[in-house]
C-alpha atoms as a PDB file:
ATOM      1  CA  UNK A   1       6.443  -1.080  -8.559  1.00  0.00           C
ATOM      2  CA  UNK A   2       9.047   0.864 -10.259  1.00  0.00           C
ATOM      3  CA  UNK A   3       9.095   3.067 -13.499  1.00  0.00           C
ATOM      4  CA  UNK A   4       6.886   1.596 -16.389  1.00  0.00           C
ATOM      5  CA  UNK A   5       5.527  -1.331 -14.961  1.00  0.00           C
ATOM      6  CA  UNK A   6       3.975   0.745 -12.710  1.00  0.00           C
ATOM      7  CA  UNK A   7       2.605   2.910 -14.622  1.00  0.00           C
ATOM      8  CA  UNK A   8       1.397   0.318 -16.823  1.00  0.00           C
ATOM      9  CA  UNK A   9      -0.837  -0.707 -14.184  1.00  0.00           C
ATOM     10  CA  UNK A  10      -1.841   2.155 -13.223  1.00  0.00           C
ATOM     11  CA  UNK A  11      -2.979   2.632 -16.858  1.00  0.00           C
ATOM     12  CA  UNK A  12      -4.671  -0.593 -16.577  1.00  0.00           C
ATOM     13  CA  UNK A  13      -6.655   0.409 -13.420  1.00  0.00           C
ATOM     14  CA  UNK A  14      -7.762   3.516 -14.952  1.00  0.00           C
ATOM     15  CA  UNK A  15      -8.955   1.832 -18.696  1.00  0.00           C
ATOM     16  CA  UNK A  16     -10.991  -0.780 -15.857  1.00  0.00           C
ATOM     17  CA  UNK A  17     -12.721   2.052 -14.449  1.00  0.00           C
ATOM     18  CA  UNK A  18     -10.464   3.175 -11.830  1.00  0.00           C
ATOM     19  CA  UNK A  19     -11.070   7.096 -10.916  1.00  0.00           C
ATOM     20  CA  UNK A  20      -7.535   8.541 -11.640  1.00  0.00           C
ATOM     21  CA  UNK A  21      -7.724  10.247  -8.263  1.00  0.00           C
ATOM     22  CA  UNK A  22      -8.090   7.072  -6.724  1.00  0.00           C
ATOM     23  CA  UNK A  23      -4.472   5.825  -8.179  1.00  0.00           C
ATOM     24  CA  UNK A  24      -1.262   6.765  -5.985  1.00  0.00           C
ATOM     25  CA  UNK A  25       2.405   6.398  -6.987  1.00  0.00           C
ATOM     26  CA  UNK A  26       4.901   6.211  -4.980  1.00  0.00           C
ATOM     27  CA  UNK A  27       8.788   6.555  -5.683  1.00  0.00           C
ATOM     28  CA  UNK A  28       9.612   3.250  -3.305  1.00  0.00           C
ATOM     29  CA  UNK A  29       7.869   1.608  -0.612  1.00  0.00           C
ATOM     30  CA  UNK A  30       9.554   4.426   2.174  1.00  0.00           C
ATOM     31  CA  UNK A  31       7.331   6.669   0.583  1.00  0.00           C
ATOM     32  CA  UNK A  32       4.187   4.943   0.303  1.00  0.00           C
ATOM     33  CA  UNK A  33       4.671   4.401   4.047  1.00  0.00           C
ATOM     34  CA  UNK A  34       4.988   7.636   4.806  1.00  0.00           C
ATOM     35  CA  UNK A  35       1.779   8.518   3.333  1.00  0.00           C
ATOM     36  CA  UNK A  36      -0.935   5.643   4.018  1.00  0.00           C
ATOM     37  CA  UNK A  37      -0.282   4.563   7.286  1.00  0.00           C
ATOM     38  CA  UNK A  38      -2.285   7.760   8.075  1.00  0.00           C
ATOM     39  CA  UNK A  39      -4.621   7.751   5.296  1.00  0.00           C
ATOM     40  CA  UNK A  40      -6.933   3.757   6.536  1.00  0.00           C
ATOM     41  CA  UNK A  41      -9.736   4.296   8.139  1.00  0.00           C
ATOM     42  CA  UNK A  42     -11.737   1.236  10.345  1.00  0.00           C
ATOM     43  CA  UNK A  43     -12.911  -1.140   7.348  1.00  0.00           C
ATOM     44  CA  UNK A  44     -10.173  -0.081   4.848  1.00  0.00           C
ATOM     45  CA  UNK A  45      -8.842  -3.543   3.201  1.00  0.00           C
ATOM     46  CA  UNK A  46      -5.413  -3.091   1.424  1.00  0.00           C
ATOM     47  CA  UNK A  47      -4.101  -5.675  -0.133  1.00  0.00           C
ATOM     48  CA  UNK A  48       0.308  -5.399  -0.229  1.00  0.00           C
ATOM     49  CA  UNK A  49       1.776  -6.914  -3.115  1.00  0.00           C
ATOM     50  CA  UNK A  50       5.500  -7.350  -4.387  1.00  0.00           C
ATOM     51  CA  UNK A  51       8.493  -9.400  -4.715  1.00  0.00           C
ATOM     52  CA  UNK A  52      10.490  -9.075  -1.678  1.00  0.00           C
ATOM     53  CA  UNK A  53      12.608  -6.525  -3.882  1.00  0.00           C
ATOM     54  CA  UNK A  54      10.758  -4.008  -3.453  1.00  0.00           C
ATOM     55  CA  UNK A  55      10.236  -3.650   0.243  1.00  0.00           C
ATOM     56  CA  UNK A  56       6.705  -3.444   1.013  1.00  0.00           C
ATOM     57  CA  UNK A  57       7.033  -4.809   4.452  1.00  0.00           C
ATOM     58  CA  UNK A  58       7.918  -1.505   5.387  1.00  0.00           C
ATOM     59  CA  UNK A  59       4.905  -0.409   4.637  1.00  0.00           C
ATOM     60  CA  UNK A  60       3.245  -3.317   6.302  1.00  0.00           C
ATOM     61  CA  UNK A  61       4.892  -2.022   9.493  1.00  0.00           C
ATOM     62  CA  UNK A  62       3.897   1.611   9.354  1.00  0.00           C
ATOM     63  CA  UNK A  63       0.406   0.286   9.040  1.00  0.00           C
ATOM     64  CA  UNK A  64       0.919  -2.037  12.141  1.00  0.00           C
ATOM     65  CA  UNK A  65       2.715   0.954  14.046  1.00  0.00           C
ATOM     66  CA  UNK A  66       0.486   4.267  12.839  1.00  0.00           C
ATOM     67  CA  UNK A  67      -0.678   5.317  16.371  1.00  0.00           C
ATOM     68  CA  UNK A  68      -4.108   4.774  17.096  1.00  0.00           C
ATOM     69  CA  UNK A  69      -4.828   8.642  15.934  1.00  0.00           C
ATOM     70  CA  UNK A  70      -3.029   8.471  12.337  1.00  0.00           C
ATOM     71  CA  UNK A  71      -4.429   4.476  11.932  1.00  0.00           C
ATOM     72  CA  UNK A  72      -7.693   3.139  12.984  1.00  0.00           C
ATOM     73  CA  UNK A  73      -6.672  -0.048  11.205  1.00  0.00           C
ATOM     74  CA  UNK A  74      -3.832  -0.560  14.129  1.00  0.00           C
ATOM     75  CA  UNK A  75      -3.881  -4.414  15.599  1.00  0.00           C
ATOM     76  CA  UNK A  76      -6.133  -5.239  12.974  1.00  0.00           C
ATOM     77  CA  UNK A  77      -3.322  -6.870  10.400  1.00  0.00           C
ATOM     78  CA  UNK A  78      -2.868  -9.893   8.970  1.00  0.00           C
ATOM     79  CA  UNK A  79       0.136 -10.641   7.223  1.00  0.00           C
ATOM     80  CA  UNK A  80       1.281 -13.732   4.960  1.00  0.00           C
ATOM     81  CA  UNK A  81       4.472 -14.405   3.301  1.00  0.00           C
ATOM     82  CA  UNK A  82       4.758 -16.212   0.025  1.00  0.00           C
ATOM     83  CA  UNK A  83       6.413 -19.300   1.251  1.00  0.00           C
ATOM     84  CA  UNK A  84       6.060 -19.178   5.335  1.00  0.00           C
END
């Protein structure tokens, strides 16, 4: 998500009860890659979300490709594409 729209939802999370320390943004999807791939953990469930615009298959594939130190979530992904 980009500028206010995300922000608006991360307002949104908060107001539903959301710790604020639990909410992460991200400048673009290269980014957010960087910095979760290493942060799952074995029974983590993330949910990846977008149009297509906005990239977030590259963060799908630093999940699938975090070695086995930075990801215990590695070979454990399931991906589906809005019309495939």
């Amino acid at each position: 998500m980009r500028g206010q729209q995300r922000e608006m939802i991360a307002e949104a999370a908060e107001q539903a009860g959301m710790s604020p320390q639990s909410i992460e943004r991200f400048k673009d999807a290269a980014t957010a890659a960087e910095n979760w791939a290493r942060r799952l953990r074995e029974g983590d469930l993330v949910l990846l979300k977008a149009s297509r615009a906005v990239h977030l298959e590259l963060v799908a594939q630093a999940i699938i490709e975090a070695p086995a130190s930075e990801s215990t979530t590695k070979g454990r992904f399931i991906a589906k594409q809005h019309g495939r």
